[in-house]
C-alpha atoms as a PDB file:
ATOM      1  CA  UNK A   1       0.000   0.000   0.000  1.00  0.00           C
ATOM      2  CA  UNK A   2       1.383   3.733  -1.185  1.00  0.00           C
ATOM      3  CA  UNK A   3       0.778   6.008   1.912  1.00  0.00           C
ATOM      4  CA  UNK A   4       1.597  10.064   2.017  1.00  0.00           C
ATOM      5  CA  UNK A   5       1.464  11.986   4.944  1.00  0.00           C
ATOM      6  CA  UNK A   6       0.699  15.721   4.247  1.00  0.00           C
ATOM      7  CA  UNK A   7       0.673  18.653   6.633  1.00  0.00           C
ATOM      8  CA  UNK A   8      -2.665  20.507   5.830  1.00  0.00           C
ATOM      9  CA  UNK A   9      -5.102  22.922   7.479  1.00  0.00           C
ATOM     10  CA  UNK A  10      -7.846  20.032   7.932  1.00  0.00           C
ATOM     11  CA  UNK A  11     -11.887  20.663   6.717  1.00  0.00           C
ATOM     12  CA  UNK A  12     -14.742  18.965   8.431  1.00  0.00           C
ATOM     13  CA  UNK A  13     -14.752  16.255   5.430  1.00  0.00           C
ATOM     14  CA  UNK A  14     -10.535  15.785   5.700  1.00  0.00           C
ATOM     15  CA  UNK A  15     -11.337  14.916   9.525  1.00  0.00           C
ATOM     16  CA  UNK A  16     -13.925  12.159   8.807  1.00  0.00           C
ATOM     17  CA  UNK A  17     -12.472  10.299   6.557  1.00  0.00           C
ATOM     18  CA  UNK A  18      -8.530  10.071   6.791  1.00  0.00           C
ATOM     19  CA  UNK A  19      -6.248   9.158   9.427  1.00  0.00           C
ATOM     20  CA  UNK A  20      -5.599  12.651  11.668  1.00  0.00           C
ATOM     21  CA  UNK A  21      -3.748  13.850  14.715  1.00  0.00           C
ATOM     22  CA  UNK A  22      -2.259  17.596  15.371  1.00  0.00           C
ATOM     23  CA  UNK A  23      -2.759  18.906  11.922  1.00  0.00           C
ATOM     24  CA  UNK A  24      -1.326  16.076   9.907  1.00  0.00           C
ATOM     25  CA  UNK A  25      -3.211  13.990   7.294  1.00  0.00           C
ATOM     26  CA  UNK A  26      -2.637  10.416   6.055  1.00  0.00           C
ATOM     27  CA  UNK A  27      -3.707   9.292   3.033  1.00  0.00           C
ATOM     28  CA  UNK A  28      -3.761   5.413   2.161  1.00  0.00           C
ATOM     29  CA  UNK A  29      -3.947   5.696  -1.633  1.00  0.00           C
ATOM     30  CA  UNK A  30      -3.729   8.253  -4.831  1.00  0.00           C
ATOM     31  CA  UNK A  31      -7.060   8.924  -6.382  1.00  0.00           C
ATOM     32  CA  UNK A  32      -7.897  10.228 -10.141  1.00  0.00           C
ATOM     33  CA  UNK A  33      -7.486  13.742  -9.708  1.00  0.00           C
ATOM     34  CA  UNK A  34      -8.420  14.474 -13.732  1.00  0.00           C
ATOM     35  CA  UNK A  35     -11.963  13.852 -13.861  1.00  0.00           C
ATOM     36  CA  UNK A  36     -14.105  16.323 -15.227  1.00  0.00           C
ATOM     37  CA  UNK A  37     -11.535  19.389 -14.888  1.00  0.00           C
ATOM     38  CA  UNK A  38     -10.360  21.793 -17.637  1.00  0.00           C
ATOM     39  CA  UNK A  39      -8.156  20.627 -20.927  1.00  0.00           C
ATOM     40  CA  UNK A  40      -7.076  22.583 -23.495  1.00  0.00           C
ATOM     41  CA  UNK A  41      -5.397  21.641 -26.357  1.00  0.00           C
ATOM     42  CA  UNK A  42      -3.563  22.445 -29.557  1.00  0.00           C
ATOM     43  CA  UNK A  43      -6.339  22.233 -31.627  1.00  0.00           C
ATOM     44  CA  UNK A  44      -9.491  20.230 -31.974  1.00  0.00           C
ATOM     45  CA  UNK A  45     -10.515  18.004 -34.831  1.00  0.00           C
ATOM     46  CA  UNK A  46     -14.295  18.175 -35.545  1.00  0.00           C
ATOM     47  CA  UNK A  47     -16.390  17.643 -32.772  1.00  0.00           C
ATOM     48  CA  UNK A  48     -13.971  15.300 -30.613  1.00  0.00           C
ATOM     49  CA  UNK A  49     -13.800  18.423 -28.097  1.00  0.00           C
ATOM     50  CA  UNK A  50     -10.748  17.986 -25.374  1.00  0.00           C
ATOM     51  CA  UNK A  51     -12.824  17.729 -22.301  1.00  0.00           C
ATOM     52  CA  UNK A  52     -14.017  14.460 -23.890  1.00  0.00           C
ATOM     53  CA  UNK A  53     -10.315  13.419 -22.608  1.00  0.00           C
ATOM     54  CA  UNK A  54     -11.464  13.729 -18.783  1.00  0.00           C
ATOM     55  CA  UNK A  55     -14.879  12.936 -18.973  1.00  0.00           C
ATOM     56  CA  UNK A  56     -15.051   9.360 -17.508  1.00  0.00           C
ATOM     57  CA  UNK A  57     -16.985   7.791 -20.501  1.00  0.00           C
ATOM     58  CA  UNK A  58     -14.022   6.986 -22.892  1.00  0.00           C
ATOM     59  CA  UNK A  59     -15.020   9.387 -25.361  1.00  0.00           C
ATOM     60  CA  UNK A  60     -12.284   9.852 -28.206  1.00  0.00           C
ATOM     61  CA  UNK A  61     -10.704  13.720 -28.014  1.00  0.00           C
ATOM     62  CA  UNK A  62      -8.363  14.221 -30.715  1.00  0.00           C
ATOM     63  CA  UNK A  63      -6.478  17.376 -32.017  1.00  0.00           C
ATOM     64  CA  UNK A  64      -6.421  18.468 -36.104  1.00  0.00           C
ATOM     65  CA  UNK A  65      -3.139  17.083 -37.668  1.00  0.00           C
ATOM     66  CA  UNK A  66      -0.278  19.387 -36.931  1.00  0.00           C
ATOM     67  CA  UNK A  67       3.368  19.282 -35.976  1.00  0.00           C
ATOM     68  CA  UNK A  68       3.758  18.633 -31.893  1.00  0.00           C
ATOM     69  CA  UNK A  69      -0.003  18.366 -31.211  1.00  0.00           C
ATOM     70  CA  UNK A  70      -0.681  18.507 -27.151  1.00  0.00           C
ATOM     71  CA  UNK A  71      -3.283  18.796 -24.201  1.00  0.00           C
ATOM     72  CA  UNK A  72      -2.916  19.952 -20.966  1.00  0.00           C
ATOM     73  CA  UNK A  73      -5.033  18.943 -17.964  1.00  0.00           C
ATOM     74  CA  UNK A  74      -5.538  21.975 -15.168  1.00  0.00           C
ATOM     75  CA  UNK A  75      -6.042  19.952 -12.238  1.00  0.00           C
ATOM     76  CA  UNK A  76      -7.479  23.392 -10.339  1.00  0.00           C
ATOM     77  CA  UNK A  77      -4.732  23.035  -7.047  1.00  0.00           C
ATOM     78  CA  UNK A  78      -1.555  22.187  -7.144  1.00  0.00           C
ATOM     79  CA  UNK A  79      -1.047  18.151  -6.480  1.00  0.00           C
ATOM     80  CA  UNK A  80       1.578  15.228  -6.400  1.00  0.00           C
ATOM     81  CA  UNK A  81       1.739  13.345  -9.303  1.00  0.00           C
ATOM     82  CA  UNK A  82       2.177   9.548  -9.043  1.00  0.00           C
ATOM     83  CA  UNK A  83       1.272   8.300 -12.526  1.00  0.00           C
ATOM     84  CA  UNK A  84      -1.039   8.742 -15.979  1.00  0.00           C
ATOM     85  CA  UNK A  85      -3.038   6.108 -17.071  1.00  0.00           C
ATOM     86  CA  UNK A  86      -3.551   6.863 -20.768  1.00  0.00           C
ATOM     87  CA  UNK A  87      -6.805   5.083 -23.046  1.00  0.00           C
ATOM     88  CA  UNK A  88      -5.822   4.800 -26.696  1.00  0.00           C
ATOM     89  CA  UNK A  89      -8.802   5.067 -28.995  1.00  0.00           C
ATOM     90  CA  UNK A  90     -10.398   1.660 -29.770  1.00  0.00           C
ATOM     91  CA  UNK A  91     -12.014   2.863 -32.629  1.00  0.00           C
ATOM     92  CA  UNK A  92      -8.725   1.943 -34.943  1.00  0.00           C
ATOM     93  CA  UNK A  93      -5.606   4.320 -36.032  1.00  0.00           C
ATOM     94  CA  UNK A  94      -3.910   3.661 -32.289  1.00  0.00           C
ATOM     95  CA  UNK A  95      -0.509   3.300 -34.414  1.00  0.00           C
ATOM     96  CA  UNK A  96      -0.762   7.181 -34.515  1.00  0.00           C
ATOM     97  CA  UNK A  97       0.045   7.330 -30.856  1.00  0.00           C
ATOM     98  CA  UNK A  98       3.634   7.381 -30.737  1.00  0.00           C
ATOM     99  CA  UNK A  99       6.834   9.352 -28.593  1.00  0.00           C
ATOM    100  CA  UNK A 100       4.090  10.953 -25.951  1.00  0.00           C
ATOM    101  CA  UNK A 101       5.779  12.557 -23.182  1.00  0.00           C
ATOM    102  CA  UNK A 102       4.267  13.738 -20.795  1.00  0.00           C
ATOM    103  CA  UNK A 103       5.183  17.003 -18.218  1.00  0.00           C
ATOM    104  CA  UNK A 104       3.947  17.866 -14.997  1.00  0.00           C
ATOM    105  CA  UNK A 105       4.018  21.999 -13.723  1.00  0.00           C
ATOM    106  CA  UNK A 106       2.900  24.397 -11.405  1.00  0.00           C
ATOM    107  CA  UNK A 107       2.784  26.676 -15.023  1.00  0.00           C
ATOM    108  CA  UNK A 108       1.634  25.371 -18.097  1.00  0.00           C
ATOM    109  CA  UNK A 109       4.156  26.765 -20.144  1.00  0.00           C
ATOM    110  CA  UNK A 110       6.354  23.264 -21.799  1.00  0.00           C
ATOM    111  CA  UNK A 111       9.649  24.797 -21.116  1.00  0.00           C
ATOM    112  CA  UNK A 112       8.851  25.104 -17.324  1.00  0.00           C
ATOM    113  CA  UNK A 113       7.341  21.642 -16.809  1.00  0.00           C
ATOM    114  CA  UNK A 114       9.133  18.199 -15.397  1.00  0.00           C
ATOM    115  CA  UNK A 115       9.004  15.149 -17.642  1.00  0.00           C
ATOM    116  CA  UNK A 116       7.212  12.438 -15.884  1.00  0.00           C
ATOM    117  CA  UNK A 117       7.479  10.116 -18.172  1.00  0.00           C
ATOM    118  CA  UNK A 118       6.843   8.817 -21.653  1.00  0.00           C
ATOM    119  CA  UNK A 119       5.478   6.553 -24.114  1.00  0.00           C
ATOM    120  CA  UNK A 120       7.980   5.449 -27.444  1.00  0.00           C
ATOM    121  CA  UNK A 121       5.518   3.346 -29.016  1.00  0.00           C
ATOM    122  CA  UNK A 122       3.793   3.120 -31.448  1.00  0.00           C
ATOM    123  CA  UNK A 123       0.657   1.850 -29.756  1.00  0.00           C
ATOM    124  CA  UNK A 124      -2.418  -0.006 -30.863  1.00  0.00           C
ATOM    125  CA  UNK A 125      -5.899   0.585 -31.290  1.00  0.00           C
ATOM    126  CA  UNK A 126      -7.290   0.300 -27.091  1.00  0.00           C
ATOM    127  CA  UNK A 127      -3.973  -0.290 -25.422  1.00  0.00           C
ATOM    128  CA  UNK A 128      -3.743   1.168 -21.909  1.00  0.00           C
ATOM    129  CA  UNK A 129      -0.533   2.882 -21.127  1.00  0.00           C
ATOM    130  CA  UNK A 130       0.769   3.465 -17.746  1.00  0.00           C
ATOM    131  CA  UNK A 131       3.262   6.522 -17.295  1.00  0.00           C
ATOM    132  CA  UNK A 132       4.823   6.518 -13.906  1.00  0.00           C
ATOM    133  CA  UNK A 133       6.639   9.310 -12.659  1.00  0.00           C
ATOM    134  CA  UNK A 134      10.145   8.063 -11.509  1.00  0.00           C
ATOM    135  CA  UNK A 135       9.299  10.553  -8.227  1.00  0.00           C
ATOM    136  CA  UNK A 136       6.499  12.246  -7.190  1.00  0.00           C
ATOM    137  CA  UNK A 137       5.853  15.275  -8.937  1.00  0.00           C
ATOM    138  CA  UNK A 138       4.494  18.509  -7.615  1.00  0.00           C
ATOM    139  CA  UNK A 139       2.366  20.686 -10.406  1.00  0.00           C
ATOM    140  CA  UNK A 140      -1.271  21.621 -11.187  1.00  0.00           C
ATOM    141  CA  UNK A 141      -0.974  21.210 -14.840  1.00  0.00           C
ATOM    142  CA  UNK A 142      -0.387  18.063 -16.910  1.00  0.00           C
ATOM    143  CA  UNK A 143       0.981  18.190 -20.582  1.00  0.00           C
ATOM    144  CA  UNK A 144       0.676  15.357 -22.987  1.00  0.00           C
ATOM    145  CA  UNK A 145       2.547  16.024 -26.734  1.00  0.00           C
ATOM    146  CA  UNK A 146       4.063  13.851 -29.460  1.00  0.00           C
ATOM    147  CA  UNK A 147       7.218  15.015 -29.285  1.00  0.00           C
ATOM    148  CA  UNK A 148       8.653  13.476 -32.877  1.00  0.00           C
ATOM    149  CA  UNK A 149       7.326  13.623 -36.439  1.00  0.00           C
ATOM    150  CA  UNK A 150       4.833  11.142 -37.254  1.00  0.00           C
ATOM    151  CA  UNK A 151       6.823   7.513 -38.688  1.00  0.00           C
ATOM    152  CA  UNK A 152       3.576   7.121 -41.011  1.00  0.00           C
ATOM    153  CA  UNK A 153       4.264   7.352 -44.723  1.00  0.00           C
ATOM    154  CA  UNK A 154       1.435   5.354 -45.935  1.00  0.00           C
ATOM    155  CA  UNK A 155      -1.265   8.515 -44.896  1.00  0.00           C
ATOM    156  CA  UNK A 156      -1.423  11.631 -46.459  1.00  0.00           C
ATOM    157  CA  UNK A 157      -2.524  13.325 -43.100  1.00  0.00           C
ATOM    158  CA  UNK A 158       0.882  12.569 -42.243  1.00  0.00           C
ATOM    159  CA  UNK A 159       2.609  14.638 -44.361  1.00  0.00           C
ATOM    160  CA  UNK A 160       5.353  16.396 -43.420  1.00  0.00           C
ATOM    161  CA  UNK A 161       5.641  14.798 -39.806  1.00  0.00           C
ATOM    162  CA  UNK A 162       1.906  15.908 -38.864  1.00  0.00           C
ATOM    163  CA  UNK A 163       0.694  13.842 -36.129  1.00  0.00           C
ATOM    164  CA  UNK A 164      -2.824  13.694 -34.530  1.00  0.00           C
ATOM    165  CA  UNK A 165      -3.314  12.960 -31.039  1.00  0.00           C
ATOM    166  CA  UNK A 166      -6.114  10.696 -30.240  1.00  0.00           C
ATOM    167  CA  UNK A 167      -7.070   9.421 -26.853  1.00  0.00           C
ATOM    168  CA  UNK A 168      -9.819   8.041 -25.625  1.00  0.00           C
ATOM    169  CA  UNK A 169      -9.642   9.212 -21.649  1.00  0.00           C
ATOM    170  CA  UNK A 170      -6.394  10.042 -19.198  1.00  0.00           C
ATOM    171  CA  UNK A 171      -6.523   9.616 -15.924  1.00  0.00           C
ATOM    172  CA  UNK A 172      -4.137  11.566 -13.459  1.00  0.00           C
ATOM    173  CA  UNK A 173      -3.558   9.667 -10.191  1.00  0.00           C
ATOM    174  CA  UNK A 174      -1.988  11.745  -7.501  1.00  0.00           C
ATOM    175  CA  UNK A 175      -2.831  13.527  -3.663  1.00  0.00           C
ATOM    176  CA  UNK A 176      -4.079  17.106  -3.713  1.00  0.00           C
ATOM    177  CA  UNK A 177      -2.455  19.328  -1.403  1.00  0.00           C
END
């Protein structure tokens, strides 16, 4: 079992349900700390809108096809990051996803985030991939972006190293603080 122990000013709610004594809080497990908060993105391709990528119902986001395509996940207060569970589409194309790294920042500028991990790939059509941070992060945002030219040369959409970044749902697993 993964246990934190945070220092926190406690609510009524923090003191019912988690282990407490002189202003300290245990917590016994992460939870999904991505679910139904704000994403923007790149770009948006048709009506597969990016807060289809936190919704909960495995809903397929995806960005237009473009160099570097990316989302970011504003998790509203700043957290620690303990992993990404990423959904590739299951609707086919899931050899698109390929070289996603993702960053975890209290800004959600690239340049100022941490890498957390990433995916080489290519994946298939409704693999799960698990991206564990190799220590626990501290941010409120959460990047995702293909970071290479696309490998495809059998698509026109590809040309020129576009890429398109498809997912069905991530999930952000982590403690607020």
């Amino acid at each position: 079992m993964s246990c934190k122990l945070l220092k926190l000013y406690l609510t009524e709610y923090d003191k019912n349900t988690s282990s407490v004594g002189n202003g300290w809080k245990y917590r016994y497990s992460a939870e999904i700390l991505s679910l139904n908060k704000t994403v923007t993105s790149s770009s948006s391709w048709l009506q597969l809108k990016p807060h289809y990528l936190v919704d909960g119902l495995k809903n397929v986001f995806a960005t237009a096809y473009e160099n570097y395509p990316w989302a970011t996940i504003d998790l509203h207060s700043l957290s620690i990051i303990k992993n990404i569970i990423v959904y590739n589409r299951a609707d086919g194309w899931g050899h698109w996803l390929h070289h996603l790294e993702v960053r975890v920042g209290t800004s959600s500028t690239w340049d100022q985030m941490t890498t957390c991990g990433t995916f080489l790939g290519p994946s298939t059509t409704g693999a799960i991939h698990v991206i564990e941070c190799s220590h626990s992060l501290n941010g409120r945002y959460v990047t995702m972006k293909i970071t290479h030219p696309n490998y495809i040369t059998d698509d026109y959409n590809a040309a020129n190293g576009k890429n398109n970044l498809a997912l069905a749902e991530v999930e952000v697993f982590g403690l607020y603080l």
